[in-house]
PDB file of N, CA and C in Angstrom:
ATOM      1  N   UNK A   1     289.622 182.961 102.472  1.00  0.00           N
ATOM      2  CA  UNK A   1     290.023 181.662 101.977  1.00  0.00           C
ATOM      3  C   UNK A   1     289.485 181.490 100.562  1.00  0.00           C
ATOM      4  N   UNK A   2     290.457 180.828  99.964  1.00  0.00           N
ATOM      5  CA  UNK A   2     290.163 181.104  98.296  1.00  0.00           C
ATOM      6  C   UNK A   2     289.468 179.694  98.149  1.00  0.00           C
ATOM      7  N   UNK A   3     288.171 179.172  97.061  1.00  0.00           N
ATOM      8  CA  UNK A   3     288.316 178.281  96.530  1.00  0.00           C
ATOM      9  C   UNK A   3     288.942 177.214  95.580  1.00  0.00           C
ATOM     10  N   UNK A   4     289.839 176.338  95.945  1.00  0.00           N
ATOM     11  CA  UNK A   4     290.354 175.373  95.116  1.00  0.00           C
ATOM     12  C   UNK A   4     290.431 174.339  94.645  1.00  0.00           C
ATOM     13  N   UNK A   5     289.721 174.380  93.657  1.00  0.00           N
ATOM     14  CA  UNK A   5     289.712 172.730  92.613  1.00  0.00           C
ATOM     15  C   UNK A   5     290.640 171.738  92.219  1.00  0.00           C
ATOM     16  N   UNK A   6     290.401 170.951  91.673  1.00  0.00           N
ATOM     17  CA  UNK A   6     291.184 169.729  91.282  1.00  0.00           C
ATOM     18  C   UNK A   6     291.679 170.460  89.814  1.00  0.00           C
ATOM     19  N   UNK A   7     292.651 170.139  89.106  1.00  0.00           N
ATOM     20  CA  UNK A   7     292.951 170.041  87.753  1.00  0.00           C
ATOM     21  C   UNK A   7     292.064 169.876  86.903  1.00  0.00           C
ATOM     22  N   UNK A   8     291.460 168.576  87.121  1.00  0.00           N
ATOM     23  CA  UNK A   8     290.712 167.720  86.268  1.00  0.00           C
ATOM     24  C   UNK A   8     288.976 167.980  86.277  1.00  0.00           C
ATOM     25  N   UNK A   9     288.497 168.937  87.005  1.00  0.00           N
ATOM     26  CA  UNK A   9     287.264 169.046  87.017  1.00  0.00           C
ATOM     27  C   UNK A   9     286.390 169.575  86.445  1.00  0.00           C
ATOM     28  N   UNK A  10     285.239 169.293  85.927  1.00  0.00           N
ATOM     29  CA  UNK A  10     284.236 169.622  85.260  1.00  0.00           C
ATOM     30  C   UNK A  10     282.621 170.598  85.662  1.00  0.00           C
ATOM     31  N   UNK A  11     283.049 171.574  85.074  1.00  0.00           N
ATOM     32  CA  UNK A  11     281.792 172.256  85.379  1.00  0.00           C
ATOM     33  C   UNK A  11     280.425 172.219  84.597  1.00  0.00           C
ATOM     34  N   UNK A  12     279.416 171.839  85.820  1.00  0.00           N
ATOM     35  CA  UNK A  12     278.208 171.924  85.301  1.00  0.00           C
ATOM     36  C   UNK A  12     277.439 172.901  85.146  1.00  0.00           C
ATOM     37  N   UNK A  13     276.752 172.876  84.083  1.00  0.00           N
ATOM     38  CA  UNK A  13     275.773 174.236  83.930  1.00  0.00           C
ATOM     39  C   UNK A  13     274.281 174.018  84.631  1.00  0.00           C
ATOM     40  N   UNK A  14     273.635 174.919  84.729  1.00  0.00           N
ATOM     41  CA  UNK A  14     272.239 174.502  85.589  1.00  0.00           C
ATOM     42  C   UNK A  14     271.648 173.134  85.446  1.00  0.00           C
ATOM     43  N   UNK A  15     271.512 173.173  83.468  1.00  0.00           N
ATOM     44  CA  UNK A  15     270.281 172.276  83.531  1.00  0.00           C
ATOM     45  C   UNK A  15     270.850 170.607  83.240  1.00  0.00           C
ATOM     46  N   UNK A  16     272.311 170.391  83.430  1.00  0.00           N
ATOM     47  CA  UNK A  16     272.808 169.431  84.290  1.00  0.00           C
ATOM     48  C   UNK A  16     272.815 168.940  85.276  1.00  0.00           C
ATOM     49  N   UNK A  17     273.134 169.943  86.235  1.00  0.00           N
ATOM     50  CA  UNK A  17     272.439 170.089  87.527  1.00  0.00           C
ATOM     51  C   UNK A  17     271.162 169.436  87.982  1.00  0.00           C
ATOM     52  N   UNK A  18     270.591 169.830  87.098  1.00  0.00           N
ATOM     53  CA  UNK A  18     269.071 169.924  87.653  1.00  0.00           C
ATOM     54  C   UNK A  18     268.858 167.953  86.998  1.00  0.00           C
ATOM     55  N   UNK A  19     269.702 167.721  86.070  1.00  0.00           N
ATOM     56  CA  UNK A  19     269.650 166.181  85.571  1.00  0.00           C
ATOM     57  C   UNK A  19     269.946 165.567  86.869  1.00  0.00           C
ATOM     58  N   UNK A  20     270.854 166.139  87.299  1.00  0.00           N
ATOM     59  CA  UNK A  20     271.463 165.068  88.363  1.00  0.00           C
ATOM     60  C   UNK A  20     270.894 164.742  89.259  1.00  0.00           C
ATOM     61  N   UNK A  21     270.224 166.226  89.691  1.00  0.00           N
ATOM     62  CA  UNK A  21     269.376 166.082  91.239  1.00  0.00           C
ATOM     63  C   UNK A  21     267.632 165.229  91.206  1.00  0.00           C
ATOM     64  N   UNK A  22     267.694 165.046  89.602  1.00  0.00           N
ATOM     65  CA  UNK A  22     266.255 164.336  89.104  1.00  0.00           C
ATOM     66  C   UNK A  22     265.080 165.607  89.748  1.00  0.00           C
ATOM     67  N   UNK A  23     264.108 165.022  89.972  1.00  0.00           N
ATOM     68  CA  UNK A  23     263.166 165.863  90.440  1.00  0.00           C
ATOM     69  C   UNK A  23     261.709 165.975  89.106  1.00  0.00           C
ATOM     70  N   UNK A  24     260.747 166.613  89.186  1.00  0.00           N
ATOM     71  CA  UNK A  24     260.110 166.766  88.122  1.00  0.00           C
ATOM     72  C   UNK A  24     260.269 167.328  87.131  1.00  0.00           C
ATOM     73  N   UNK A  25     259.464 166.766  85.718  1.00  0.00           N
ATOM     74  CA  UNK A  25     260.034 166.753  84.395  1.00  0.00           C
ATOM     75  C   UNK A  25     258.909 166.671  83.654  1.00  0.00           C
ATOM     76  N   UNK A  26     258.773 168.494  82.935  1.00  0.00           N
ATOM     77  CA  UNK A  26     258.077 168.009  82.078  1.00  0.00           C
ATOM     78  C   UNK A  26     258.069 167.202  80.727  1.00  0.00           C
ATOM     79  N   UNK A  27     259.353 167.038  80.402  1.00  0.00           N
ATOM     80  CA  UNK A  27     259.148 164.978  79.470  1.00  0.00           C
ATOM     81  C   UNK A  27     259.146 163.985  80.072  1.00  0.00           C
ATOM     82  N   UNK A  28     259.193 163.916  80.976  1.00  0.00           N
ATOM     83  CA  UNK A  28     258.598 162.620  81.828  1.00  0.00           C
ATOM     84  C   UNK A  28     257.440 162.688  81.641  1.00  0.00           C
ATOM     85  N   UNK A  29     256.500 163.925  82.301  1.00  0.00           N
ATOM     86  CA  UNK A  29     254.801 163.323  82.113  1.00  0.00           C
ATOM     87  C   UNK A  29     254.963 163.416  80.637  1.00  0.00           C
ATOM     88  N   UNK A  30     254.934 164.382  79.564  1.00  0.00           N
ATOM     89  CA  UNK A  30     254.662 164.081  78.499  1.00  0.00           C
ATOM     90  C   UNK A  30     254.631 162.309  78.039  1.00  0.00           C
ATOM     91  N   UNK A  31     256.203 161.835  78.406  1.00  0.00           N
ATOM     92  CA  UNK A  31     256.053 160.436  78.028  1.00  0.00           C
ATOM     93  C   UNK A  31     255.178 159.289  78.873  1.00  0.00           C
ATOM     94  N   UNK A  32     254.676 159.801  79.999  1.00  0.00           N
ATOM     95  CA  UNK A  32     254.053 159.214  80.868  1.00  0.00           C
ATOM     96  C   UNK A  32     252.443 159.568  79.821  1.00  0.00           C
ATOM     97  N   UNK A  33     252.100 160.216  79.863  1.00  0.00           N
ATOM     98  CA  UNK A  33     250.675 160.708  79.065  1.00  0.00           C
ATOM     99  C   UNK A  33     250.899 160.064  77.991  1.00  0.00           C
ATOM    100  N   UNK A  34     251.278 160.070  76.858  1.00  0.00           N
ATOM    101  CA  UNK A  34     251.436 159.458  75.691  1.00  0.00           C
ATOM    102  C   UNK A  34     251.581 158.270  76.051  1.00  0.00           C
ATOM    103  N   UNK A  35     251.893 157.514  76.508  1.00  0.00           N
ATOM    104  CA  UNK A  35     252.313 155.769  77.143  1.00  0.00           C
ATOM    105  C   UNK A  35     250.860 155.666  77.589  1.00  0.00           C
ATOM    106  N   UNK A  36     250.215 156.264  77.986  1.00  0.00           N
ATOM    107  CA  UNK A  36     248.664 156.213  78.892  1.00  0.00           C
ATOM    108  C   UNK A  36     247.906 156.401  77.694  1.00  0.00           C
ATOM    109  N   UNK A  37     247.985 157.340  76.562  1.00  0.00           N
ATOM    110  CA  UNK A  37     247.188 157.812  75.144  1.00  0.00           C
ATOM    111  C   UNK A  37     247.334 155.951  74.771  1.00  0.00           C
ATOM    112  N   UNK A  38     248.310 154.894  74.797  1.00  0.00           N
ATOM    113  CA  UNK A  38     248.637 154.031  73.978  1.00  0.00           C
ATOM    114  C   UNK A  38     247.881 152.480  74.550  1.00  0.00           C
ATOM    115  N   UNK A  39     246.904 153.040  76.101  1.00  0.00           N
ATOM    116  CA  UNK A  39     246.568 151.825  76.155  1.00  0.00           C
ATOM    117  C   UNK A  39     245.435 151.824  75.686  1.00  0.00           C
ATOM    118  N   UNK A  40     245.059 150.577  75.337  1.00  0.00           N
ATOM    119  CA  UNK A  40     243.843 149.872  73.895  1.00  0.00           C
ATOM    120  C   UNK A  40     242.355 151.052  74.524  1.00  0.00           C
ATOM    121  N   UNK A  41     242.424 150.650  75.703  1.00  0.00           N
ATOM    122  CA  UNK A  41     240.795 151.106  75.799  1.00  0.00           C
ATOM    123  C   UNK A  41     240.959 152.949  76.134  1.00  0.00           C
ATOM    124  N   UNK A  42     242.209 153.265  76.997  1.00  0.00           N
ATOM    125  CA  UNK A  42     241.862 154.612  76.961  1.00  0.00           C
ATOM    126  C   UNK A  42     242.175 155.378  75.014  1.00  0.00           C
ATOM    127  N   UNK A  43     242.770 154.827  74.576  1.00  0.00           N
ATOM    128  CA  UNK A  43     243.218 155.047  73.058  1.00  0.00           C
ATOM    129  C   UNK A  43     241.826 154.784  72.084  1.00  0.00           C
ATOM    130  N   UNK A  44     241.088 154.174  72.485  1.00  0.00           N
ATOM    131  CA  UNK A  44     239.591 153.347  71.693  1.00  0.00           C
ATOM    132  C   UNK A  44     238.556 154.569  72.215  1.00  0.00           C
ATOM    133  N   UNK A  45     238.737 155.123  73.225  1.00  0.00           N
ATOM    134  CA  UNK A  45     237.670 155.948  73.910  1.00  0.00           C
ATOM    135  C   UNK A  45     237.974 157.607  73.052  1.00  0.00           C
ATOM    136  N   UNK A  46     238.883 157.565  72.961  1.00  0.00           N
ATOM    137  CA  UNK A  46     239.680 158.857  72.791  1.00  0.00           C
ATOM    138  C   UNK A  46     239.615 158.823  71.135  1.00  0.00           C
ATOM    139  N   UNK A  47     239.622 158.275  70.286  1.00  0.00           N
ATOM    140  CA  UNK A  47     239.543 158.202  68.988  1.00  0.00           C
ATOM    141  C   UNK A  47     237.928 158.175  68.685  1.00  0.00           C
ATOM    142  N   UNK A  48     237.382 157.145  69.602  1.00  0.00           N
ATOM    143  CA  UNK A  48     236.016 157.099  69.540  1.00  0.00           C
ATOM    144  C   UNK A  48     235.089 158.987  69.813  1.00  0.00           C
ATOM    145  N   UNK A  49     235.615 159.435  70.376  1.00  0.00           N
ATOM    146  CA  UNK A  49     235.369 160.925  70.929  1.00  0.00           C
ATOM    147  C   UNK A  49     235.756 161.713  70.008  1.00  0.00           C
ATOM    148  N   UNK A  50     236.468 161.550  69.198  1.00  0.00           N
ATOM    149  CA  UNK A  50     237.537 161.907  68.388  1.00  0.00           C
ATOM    150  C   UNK A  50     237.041 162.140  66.590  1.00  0.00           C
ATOM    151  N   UNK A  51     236.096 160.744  66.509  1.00  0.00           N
ATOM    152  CA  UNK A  51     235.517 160.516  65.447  1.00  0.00           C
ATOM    153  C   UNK A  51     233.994 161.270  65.581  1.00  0.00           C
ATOM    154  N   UNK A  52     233.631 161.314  66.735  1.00  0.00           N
ATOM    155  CA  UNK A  52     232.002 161.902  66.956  1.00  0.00           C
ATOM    156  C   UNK A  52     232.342 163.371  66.768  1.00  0.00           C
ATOM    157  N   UNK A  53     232.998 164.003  67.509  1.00  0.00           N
ATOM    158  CA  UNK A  53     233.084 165.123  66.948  1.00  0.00           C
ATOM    159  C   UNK A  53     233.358 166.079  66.010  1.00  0.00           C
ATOM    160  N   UNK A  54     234.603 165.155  64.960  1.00  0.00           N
ATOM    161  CA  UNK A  54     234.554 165.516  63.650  1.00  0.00           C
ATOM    162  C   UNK A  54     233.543 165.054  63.018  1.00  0.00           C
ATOM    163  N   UNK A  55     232.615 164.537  63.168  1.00  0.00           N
ATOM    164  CA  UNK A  55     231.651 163.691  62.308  1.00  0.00           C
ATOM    165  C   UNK A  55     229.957 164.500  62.455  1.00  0.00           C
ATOM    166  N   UNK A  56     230.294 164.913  63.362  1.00  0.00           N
ATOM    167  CA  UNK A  56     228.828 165.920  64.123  1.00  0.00           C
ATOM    168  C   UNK A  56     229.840 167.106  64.328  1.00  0.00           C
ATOM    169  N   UNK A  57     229.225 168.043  63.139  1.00  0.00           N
ATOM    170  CA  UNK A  57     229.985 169.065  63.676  1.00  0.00           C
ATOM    171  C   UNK A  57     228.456 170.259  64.388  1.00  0.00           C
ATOM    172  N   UNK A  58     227.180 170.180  64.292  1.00  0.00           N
ATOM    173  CA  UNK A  58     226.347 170.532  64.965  1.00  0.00           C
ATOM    174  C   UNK A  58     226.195 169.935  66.344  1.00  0.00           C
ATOM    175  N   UNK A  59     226.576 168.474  66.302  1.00  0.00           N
ATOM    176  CA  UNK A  59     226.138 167.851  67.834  1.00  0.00           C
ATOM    177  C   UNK A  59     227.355 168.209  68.532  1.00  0.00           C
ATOM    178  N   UNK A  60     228.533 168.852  68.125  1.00  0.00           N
ATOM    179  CA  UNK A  60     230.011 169.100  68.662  1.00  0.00           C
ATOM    180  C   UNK A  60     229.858 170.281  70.030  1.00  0.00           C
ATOM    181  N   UNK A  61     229.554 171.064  69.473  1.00  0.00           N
ATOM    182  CA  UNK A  61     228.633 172.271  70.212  1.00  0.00           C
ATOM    183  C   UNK A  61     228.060 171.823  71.850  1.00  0.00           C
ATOM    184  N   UNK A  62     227.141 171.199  71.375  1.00  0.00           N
ATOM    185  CA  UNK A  62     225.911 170.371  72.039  1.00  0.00           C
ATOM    186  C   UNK A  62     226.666 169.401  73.200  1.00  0.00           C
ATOM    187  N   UNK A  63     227.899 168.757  72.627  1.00  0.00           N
ATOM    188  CA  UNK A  63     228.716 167.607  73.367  1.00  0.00           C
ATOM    189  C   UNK A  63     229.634 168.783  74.651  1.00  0.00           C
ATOM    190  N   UNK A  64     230.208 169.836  74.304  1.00  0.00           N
ATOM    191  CA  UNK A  64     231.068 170.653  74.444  1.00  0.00           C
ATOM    192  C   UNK A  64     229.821 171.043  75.813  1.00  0.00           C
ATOM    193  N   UNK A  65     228.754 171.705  75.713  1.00  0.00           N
ATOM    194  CA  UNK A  65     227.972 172.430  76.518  1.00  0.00           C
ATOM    195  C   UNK A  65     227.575 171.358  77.862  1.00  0.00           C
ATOM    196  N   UNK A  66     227.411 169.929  77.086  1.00  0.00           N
ATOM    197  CA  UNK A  66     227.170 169.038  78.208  1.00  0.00           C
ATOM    198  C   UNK A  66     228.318 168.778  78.989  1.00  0.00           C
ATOM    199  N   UNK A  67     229.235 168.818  78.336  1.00  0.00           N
ATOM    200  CA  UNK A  67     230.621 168.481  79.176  1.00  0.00           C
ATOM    201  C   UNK A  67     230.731 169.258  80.161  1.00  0.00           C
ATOM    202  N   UNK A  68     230.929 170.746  80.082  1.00  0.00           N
ATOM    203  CA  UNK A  68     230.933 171.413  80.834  1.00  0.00           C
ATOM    204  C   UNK A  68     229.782 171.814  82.022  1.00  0.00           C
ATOM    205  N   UNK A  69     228.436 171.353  81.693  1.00  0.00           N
ATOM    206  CA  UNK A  69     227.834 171.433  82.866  1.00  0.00           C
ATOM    207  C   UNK A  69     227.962 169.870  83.570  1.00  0.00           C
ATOM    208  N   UNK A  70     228.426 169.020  83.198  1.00  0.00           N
ATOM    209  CA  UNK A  70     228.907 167.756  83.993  1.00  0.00           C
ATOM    210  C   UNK A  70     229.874 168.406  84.749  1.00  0.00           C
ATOM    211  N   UNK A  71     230.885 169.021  84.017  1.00  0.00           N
ATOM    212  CA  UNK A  71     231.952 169.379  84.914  1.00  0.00           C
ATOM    213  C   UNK A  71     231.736 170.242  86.384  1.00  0.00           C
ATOM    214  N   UNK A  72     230.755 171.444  86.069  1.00  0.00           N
ATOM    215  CA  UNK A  72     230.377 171.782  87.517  1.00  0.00           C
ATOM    216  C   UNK A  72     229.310 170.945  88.263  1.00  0.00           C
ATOM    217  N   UNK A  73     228.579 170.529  87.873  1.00  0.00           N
ATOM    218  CA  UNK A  73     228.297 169.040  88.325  1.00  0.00           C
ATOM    219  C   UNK A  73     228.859 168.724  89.656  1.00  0.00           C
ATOM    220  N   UNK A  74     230.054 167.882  88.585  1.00  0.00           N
ATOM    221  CA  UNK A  74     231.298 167.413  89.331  1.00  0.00           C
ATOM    222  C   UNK A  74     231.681 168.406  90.497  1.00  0.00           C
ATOM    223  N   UNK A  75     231.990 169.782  90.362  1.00  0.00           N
ATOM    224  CA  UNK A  75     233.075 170.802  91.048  1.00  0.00           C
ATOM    225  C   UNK A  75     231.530 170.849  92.463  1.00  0.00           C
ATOM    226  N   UNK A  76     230.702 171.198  91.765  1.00  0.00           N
ATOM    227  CA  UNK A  76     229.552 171.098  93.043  1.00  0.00           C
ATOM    228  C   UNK A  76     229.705 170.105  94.067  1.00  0.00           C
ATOM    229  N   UNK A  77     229.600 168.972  93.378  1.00  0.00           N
ATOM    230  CA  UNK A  77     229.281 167.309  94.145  1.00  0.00           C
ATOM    231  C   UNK A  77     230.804 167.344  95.083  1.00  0.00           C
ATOM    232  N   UNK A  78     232.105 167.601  94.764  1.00  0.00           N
ATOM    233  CA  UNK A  78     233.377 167.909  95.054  1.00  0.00           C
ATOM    234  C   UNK A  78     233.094 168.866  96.739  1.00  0.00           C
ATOM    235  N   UNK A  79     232.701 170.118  96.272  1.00  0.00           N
ATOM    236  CA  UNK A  79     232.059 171.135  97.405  1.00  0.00           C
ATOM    237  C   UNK A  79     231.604 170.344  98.880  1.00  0.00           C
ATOM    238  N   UNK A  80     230.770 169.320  98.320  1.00  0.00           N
ATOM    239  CA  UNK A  80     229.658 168.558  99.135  1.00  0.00           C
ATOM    240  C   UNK A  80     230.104 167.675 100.016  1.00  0.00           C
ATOM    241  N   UNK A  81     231.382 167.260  99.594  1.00  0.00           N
ATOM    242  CA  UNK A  81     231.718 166.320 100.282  1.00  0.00           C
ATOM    243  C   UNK A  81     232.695 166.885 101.532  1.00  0.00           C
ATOM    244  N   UNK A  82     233.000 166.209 102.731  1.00  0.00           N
ATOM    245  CA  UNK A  82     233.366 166.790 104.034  1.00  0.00           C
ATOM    246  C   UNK A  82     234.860 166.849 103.539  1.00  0.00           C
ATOM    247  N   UNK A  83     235.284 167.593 104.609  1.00  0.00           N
ATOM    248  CA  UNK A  83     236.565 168.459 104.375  1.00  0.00           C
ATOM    249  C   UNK A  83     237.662 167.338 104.462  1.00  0.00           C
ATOM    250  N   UNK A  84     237.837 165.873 105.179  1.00  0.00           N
ATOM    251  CA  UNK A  84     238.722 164.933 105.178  1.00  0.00           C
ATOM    252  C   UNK A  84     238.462 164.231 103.633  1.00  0.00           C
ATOM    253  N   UNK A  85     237.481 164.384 102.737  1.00  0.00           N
ATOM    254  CA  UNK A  85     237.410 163.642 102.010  1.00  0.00           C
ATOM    255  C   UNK A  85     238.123 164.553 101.140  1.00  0.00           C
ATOM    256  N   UNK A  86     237.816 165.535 101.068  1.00  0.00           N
ATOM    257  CA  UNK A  86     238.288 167.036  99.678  1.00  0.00           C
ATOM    258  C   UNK A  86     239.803 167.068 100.136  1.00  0.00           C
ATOM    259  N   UNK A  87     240.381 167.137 101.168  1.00  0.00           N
ATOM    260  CA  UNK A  87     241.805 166.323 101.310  1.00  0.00           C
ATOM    261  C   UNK A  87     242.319 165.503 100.970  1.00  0.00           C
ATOM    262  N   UNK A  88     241.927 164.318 100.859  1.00  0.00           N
ATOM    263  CA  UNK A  88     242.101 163.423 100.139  1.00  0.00           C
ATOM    264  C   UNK A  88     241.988 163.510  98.864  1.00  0.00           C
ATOM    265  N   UNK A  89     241.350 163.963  98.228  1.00  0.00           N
ATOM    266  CA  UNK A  89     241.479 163.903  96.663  1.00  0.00           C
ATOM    267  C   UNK A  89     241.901 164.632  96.055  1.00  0.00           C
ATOM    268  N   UNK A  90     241.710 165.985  96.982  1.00  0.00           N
ATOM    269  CA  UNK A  90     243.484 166.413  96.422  1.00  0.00           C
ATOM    270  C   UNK A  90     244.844 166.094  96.443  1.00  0.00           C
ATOM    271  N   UNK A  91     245.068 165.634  97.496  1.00  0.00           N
ATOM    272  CA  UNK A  91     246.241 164.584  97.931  1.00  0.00           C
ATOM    273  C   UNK A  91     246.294 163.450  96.701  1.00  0.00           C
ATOM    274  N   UNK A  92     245.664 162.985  96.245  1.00  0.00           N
ATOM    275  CA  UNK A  92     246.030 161.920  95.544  1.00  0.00           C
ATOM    276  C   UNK A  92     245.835 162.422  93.985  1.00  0.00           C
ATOM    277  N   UNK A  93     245.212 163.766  93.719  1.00  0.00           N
ATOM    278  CA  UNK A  93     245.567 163.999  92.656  1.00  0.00           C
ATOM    279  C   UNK A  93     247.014 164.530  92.743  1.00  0.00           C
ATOM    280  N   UNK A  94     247.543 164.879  93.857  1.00  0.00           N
ATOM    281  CA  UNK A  94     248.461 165.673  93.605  1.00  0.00           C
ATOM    282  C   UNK A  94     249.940 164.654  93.375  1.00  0.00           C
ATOM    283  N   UNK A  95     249.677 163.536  94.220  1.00  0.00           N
ATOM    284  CA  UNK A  95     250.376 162.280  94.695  1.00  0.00           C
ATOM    285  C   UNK A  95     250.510 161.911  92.492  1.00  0.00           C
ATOM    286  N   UNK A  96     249.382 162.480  92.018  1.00  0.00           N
ATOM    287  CA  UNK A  96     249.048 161.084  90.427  1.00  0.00           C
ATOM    288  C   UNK A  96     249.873 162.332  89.637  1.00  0.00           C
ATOM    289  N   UNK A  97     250.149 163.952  89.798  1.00  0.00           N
ATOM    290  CA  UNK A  97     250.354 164.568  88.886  1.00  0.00           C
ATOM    291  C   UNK A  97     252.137 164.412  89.191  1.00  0.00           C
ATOM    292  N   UNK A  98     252.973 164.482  90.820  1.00  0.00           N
ATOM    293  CA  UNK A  98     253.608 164.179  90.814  1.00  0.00           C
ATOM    294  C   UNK A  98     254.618 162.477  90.609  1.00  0.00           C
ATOM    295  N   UNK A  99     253.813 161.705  90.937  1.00  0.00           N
ATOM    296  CA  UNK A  99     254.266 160.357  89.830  1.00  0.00           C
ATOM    297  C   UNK A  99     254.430 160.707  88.460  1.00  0.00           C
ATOM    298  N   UNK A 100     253.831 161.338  87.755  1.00  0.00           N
ATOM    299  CA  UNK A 100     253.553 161.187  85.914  1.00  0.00           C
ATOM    300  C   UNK A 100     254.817 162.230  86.111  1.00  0.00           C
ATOM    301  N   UNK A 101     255.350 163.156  86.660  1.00  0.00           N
ATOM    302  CA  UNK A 101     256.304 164.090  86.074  1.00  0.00           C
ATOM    303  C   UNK A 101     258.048 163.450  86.647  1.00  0.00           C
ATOM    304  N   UNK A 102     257.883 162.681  87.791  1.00  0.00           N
ATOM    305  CA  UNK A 102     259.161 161.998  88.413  1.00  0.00           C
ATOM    306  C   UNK A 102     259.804 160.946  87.633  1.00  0.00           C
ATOM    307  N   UNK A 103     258.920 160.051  88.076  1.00  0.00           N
ATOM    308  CA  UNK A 103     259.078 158.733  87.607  1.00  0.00           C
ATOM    309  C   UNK A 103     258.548 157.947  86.468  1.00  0.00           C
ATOM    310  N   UNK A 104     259.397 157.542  85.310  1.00  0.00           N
ATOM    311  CA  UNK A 104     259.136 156.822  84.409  1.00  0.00           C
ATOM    312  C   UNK A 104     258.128 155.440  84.468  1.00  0.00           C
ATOM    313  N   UNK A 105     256.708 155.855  83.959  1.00  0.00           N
ATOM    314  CA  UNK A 105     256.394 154.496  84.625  1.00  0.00           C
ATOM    315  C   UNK A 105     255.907 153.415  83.683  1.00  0.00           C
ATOM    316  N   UNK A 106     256.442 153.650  82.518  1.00  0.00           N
ATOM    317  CA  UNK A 106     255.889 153.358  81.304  1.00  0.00           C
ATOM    318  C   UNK A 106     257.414 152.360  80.903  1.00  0.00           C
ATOM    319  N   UNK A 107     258.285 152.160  81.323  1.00  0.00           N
ATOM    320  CA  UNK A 107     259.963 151.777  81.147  1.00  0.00           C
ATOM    321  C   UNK A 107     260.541 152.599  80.508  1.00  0.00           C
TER     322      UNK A 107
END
């Protein structure tokens, strides 16, 4: 059995396709992140961080080394906690990375 179309029909190429069916997007988060860069206090924190480290370029180093042992810190304290909780926060990071790439939440 052969396939047969209409006259009048239009073929889509993949990444039409892929418009139609929506799904995740990386310019969605991009515009989701940048819309988040634009509110007053995370934008004030981030410039503020922004200015210390071009401004200290010896304490830059120093800022960089602390960050990162906060960060395992963090990945330790993460470890520690019981296995329904480390579910959960992955779940809801995963729940925050898929919002920012779906859905426009910025208008």
């Amino acid at each position: 059995m052969e396939l047969v179309l209409p006259n009048n029909y239009v073929a889509l190429d993949e990444e039409e396709m892929m418009y139609l069916d929506g799904g995740w997007s990386k310019y969605t988060a991009i515009s989701n992140i940048k819309a988040l860069l634009g509110v007053p206090a995370v934008a004030f924190a981030a410039r503020a961080l922004w200015n210390f480290m071009t401004s200290n370029n010896a304490a830059t180093w120093d800022y960089i080394q602390t960050t990162a042992r906060m960060a395992w810190a963090g990945v330790k304290m993460f470890w520690m906690l019981p296995a329904y909780a480390k579910l959960a926060g992955v779940a809801a990071g995963a729940a925050f990375i898929y919002a920012i790439g779906t859905w426009s939440l910025f208008g």
